[in-house]
C-alpha atoms as a PDB file:
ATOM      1  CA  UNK A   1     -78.425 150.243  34.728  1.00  0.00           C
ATOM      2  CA  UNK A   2     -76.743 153.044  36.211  1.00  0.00           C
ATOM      3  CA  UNK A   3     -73.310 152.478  35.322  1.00  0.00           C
ATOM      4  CA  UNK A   4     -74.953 152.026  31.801  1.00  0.00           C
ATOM      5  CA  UNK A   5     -75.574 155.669  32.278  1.00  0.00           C
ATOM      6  CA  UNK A   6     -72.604 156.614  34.043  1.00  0.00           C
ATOM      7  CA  UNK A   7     -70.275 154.823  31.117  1.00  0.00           C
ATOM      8  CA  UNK A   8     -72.853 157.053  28.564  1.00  0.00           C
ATOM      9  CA  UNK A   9     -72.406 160.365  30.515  1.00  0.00           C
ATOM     10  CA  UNK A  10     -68.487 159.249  29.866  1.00  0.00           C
ATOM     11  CA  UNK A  11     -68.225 159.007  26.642  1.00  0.00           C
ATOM     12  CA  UNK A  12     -70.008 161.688  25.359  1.00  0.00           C
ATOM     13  CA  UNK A  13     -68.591 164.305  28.055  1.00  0.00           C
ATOM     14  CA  UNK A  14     -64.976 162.513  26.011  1.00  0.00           C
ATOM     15  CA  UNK A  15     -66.170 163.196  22.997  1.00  0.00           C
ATOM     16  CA  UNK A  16     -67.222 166.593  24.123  1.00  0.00           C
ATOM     17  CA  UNK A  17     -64.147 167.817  25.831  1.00  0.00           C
ATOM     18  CA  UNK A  18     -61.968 166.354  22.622  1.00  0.00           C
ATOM     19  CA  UNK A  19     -63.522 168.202  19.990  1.00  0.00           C
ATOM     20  CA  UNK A  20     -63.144 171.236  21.561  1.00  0.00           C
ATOM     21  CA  UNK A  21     -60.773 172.975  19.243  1.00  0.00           C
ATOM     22  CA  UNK A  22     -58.267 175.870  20.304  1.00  0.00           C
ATOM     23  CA  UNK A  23     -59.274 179.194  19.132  1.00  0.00           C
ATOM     24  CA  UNK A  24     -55.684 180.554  17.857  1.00  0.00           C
ATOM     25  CA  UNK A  25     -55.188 177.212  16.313  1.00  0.00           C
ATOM     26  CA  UNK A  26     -58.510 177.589  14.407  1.00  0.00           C
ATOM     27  CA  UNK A  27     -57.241 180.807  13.534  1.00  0.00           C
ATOM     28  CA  UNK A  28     -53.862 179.901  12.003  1.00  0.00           C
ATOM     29  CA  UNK A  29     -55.974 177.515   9.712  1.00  0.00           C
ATOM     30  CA  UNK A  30     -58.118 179.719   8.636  1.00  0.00           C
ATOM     31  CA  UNK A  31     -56.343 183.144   8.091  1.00  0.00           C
ATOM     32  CA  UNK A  32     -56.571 184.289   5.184  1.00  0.00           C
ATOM     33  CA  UNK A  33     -53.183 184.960   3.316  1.00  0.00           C
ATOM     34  CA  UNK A  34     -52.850 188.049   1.250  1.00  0.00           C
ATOM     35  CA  UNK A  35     -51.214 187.602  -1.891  1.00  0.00           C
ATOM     36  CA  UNK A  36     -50.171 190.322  -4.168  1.00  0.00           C
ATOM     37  CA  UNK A  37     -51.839 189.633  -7.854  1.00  0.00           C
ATOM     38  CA  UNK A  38     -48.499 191.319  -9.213  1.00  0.00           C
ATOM     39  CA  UNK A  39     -45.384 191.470  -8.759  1.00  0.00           C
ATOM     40  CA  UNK A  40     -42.805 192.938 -10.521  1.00  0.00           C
ATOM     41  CA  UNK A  41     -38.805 194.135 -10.135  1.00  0.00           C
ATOM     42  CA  UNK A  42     -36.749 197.263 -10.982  1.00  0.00           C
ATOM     43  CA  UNK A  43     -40.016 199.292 -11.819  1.00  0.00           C
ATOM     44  CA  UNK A  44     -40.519 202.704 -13.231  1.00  0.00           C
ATOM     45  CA  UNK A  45     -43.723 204.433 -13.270  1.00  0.00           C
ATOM     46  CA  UNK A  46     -44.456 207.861 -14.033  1.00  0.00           C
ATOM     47  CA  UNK A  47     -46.735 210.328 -12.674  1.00  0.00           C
ATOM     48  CA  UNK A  48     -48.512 213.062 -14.969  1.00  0.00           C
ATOM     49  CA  UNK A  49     -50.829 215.885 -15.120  1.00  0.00           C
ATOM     50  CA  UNK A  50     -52.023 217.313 -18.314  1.00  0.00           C
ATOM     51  CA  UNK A  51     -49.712 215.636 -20.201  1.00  0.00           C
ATOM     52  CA  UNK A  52     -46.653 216.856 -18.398  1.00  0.00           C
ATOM     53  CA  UNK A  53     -44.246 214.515 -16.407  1.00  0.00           C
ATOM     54  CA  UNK A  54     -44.886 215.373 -12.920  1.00  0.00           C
ATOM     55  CA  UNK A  55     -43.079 212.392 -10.620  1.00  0.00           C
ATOM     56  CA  UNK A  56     -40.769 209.107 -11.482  1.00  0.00           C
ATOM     57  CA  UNK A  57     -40.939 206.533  -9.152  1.00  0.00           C
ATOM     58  CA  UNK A  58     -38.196 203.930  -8.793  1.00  0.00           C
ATOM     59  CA  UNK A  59     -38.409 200.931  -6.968  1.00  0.00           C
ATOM     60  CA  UNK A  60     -36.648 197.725  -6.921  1.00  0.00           C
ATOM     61  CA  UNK A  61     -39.856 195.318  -5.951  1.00  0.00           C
ATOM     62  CA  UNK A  62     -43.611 196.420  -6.443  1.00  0.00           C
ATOM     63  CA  UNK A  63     -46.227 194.129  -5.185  1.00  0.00           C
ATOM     64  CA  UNK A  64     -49.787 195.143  -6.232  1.00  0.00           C
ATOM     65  CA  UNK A  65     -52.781 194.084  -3.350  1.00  0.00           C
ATOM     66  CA  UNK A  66     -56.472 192.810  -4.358  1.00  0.00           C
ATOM     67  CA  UNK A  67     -58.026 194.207  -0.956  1.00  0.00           C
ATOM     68  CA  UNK A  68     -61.502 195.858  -0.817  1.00  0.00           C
ATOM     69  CA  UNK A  69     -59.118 198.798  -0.590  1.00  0.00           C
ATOM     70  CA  UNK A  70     -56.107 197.850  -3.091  1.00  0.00           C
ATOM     71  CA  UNK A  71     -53.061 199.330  -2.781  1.00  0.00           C
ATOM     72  CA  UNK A  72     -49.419 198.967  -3.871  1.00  0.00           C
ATOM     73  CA  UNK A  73     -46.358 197.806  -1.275  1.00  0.00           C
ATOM     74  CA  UNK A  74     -42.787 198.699  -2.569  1.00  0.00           C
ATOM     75  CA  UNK A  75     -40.842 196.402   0.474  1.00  0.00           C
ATOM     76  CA  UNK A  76     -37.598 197.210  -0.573  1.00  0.00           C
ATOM     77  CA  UNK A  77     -37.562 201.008  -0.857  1.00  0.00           C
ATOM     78  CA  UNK A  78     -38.556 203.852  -3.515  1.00  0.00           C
ATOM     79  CA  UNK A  79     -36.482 206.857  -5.290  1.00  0.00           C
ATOM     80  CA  UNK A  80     -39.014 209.489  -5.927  1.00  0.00           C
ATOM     81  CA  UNK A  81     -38.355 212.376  -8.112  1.00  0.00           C
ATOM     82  CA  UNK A  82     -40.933 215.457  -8.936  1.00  0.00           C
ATOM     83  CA  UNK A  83     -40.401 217.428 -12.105  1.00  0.00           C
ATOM     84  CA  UNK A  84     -40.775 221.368 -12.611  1.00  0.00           C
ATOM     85  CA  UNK A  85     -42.151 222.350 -15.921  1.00  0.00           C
ATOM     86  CA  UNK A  86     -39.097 222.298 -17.371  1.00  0.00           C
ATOM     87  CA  UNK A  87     -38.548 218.372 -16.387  1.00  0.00           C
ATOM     88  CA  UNK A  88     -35.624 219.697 -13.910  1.00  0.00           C
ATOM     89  CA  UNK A  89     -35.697 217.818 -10.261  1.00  0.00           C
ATOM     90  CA  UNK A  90     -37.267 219.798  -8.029  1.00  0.00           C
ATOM     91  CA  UNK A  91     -36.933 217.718  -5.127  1.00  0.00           C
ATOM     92  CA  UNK A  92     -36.803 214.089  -4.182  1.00  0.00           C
ATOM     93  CA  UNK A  93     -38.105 211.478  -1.601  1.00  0.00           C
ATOM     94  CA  UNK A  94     -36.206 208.484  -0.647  1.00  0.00           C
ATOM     95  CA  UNK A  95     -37.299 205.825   1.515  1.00  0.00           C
ATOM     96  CA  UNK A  96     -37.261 201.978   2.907  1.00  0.00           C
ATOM     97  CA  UNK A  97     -40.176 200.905   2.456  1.00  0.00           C
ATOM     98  CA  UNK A  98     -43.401 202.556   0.699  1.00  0.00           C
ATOM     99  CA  UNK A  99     -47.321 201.715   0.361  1.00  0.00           C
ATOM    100  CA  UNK A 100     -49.169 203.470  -1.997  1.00  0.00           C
ATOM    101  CA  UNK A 101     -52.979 203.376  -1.234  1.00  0.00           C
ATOM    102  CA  UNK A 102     -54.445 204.004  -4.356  1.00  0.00           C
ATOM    103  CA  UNK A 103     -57.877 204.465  -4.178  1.00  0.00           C
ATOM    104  CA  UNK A 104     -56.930 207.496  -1.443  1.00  0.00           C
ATOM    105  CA  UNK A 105     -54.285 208.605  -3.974  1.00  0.00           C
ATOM    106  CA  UNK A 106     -52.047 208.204  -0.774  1.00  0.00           C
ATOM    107  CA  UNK A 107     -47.957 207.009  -0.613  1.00  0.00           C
ATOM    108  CA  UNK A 108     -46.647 206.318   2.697  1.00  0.00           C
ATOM    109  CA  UNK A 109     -42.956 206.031   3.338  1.00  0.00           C
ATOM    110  CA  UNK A 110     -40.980 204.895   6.124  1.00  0.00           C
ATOM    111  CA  UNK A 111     -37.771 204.140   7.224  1.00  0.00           C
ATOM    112  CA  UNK A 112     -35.053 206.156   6.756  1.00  0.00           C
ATOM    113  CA  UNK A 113     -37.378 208.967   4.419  1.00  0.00           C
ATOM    114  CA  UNK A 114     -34.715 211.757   3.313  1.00  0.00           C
ATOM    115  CA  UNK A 115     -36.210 214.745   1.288  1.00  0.00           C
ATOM    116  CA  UNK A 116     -34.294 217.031  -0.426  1.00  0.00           C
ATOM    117  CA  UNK A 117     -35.321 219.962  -2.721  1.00  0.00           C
ATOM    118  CA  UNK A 118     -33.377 221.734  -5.181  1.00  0.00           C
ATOM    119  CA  UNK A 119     -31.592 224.225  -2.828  1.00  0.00           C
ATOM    120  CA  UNK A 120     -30.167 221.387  -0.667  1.00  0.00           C
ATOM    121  CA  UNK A 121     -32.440 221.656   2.487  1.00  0.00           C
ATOM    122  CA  UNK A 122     -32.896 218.345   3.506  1.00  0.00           C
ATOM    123  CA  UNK A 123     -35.777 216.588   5.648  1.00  0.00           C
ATOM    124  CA  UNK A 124     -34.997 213.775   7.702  1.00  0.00           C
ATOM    125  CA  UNK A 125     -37.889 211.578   9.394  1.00  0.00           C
ATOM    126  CA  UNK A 126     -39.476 208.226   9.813  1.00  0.00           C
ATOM    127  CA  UNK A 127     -42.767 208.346   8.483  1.00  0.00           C
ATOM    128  CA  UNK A 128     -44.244 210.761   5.316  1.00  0.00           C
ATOM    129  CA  UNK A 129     -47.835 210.794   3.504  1.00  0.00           C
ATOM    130  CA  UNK A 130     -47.812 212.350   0.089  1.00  0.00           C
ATOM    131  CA  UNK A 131     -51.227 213.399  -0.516  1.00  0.00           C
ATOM    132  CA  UNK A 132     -51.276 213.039  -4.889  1.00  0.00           C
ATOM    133  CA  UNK A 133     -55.051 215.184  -4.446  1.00  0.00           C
ATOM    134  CA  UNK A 134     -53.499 218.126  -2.197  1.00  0.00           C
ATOM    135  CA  UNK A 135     -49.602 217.916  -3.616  1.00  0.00           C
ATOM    136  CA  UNK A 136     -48.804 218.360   0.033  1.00  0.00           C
ATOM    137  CA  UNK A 137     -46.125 215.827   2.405  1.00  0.00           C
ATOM    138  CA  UNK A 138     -46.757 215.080   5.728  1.00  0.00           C
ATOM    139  CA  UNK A 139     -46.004 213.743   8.961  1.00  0.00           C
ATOM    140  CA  UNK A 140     -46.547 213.745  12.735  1.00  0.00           C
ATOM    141  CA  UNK A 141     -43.026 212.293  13.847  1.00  0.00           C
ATOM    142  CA  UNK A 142     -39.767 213.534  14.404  1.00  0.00           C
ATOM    143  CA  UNK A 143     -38.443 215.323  11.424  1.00  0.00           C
ATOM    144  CA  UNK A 144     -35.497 216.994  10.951  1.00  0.00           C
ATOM    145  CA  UNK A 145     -34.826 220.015   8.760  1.00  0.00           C
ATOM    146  CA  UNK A 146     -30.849 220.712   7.687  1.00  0.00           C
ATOM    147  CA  UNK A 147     -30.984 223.828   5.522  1.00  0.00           C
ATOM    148  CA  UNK A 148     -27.540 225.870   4.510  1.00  0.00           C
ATOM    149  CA  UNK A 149     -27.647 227.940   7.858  1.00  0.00           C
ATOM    150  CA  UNK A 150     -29.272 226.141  10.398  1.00  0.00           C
ATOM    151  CA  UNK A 151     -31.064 222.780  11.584  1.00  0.00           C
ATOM    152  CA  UNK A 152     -34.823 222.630  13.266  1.00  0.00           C
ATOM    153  CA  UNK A 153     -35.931 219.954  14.547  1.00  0.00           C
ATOM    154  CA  UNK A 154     -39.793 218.779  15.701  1.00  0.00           C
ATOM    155  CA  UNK A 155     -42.239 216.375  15.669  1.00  0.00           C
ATOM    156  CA  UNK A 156     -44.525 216.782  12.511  1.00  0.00           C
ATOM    157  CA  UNK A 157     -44.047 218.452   9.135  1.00  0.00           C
ATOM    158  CA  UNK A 158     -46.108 219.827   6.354  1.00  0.00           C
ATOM    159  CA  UNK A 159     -44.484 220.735   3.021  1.00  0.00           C
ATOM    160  CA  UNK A 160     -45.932 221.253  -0.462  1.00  0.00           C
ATOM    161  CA  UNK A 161     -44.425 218.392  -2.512  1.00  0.00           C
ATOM    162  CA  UNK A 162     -41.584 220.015  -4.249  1.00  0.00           C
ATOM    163  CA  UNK A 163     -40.180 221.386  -0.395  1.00  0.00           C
ATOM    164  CA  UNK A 164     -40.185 224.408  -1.197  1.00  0.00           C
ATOM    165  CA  UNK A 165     -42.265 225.818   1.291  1.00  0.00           C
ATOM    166  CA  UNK A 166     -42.651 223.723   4.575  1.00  0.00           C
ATOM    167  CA  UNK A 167     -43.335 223.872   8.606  1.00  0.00           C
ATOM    168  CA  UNK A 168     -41.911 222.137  11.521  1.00  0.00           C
ATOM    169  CA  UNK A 169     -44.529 221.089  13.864  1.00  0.00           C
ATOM    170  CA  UNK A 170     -43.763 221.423  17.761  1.00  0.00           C
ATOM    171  CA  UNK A 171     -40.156 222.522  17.359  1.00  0.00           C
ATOM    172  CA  UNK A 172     -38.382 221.469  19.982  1.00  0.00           C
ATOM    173  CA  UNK A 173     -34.729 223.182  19.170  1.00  0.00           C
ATOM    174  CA  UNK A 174     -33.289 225.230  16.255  1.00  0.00           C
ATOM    175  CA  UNK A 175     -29.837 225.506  15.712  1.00  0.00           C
ATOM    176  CA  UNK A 176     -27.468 228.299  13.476  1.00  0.00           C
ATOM    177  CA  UNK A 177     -25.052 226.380  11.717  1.00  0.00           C
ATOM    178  CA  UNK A 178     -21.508 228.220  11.302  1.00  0.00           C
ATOM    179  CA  UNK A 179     -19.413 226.792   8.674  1.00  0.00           C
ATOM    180  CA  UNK A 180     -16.606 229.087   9.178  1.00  0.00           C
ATOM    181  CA  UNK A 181     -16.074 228.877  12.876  1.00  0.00           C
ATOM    182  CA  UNK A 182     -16.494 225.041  12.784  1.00  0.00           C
ATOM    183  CA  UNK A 183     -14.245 224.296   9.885  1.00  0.00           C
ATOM    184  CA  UNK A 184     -11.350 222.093  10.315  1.00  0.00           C
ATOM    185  CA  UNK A 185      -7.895 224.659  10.169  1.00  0.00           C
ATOM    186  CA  UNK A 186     -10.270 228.014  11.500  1.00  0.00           C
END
């Protein structure tokens, strides 16, 4: 009788101990996937107030997200332009990658973000948020400002989104550039 119970004990503690499942396997079978509901190449799309052409945003691959909180991934990179009254470029955003959180009326760029504005100066960083609500650009990373006289670099930036009016955060160096005494033949 007892090795009855002994061979019982057995199985079941082998049927136990083999349906005991791995946790990160169970999770690789059930993650959920996120698809984009769109997709679409080489797109356009145009950004108004009041009937007047404010922004143009060009991007060679859109994907558009069904998430509680949707939003838009541009994987391959964007070429932003904003638009005086006039529809002259007043400055320009170019990045790597983009996100635009929709819902927040938030774009993120990163990788490689340049910003110029109509003068010339030029932004360099990592990492920008456009707020559409405040028409402000942001960022808490290393930026880099090149105007015609000098360079300033920081970590952080705020700029209204035409860069015409901005401010290093934390500079951490600023530097007179002198075309003449650095020219090639002076």
């Amino acid at each position: 009788m007892n090795n009855k119970i002994l061979f019982t004990l057995a199985f079941i503690s082998a049927i136990f101990y083999s349906c005991v499942n791995d946790k990160s396997e169970v999770d690789l079978i059930t993650k959920k996937i996120n698809y984009p509901v769109e997709s679409a190449a080489d797109i356009e799309v145009l950004y108004s107030d009041s009937a007047k052409i404010k922004a143009k945003l060009n991007a060679p691959l859109m994907n558009r997200y069904p998430t509680p909180k949707p939003y838009v991934e541009m994987p391959e990179g964007i070429d932003l332009k904003f638009f005086g009254d006039s529809l002259n470029i007043v400055s320009t955003i170019t990045a790597n990658y983009a996100i635009s959180r929709e819902s927040e009326d938030i774009m993120e760029a990163r990788n490689n973000v340049v910003v110029v504005n109509q003068k010339g100066e030029q932004l360099n960083t990592e990492h920008l948020i456009w707020n559409q609500k405040t028409k402000k650009i942001y960022s808490n990373v290393f930026a880099k400002i090149t105007t015609k006289d000098e360079i300033i670099i920081g970590n952080g930036f705020e700029a209204n989104e035409d860069f015409t009016n901005y401010k290093i955060n934390d500079v951490k160096g600023t530097f007179n550039v002198n075309k003449e005494k650095n020219a090639p033949g002076s």
